[in-house]
Protein backbone atom coordinates (compact mmCIF):
# COMPACT_ATOMS: atom_id res chain seq x y z
CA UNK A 1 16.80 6.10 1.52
CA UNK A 2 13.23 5.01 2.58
CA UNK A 3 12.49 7.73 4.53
CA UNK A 4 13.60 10.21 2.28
CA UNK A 5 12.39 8.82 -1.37
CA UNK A 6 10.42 11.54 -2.93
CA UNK A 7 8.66 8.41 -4.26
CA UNK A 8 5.53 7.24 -1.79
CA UNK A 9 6.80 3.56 -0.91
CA UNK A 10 4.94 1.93 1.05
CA UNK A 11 3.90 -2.37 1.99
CA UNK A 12 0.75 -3.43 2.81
CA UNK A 13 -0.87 -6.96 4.04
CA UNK A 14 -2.65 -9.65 2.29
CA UNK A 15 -5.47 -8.83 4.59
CA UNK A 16 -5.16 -4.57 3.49
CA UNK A 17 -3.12 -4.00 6.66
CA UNK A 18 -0.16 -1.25 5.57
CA UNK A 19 3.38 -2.50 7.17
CA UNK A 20 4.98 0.60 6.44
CA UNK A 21 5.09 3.06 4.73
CA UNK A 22 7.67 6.40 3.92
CA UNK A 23 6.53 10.17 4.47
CA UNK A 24 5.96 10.82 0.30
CA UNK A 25 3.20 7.93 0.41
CA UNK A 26 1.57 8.92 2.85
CA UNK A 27 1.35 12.13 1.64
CA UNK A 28 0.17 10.54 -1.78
CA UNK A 29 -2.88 9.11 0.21
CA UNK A 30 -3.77 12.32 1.76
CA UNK A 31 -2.29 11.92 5.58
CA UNK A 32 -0.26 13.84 7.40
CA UNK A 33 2.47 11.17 8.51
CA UNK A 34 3.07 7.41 8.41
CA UNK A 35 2.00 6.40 11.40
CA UNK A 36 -1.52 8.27 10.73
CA UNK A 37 -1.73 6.13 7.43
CA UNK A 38 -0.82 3.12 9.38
CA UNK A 39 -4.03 2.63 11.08
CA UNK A 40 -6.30 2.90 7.76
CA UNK A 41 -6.17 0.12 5.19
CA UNK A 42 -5.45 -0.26 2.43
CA UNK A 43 -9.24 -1.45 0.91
CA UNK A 44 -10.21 2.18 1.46
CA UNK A 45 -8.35 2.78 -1.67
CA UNK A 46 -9.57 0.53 -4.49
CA UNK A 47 -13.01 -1.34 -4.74
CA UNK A 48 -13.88 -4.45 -3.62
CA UNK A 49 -13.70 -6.03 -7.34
CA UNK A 50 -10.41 -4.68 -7.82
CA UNK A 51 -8.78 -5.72 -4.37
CA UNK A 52 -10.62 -9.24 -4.73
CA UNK A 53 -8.41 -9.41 -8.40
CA UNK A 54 -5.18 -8.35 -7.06
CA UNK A 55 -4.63 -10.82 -4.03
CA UNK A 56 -6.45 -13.38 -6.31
CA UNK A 57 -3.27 -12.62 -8.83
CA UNK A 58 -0.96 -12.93 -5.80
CA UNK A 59 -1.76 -16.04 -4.53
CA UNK A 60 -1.95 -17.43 -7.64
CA UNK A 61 1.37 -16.14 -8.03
CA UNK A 62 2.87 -16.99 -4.81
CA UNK A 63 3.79 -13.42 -4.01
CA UNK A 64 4.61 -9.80 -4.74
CA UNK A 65 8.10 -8.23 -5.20
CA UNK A 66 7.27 -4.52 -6.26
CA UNK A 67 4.33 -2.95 -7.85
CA UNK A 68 3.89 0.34 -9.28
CA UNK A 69 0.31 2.11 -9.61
CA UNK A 70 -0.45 5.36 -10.75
């Protein structure tokens, strides 16, 4: 069901690190496969006010079940 989610789904680190992530996200974020997307983080995609206030909100929160971004 992961792999084949037209959805992108994808987890990424605290640090920016991506765990994983399906063929439709990484297509989202303009690579060719997974594992190509797998070795870029996830800070290249937001700036560095806006990545500082989202893992400020999850640690003050104690964690992160699902979030959707458009």
């Amino acid at each position: 069901m992961f792999e084949r989610s037209l959805a992108g789904v994808y987890r990424v680190s605290v640090d920016g690190r991506f765990l994983n992530c399906n063929p439709a996200g990484a297509r989202l974020l303009g690579y060719a496969s997974p594992e190509e997307l797998l070795h870029s983080n996830a800070a290249e995609f937001s700036s560095a006010d806006q990545r500082a206030a989202f893992v400020a909100s999850v640690r003050e929160r104690g964690g992160l079940v699902n979030r959707e971004s458009c």
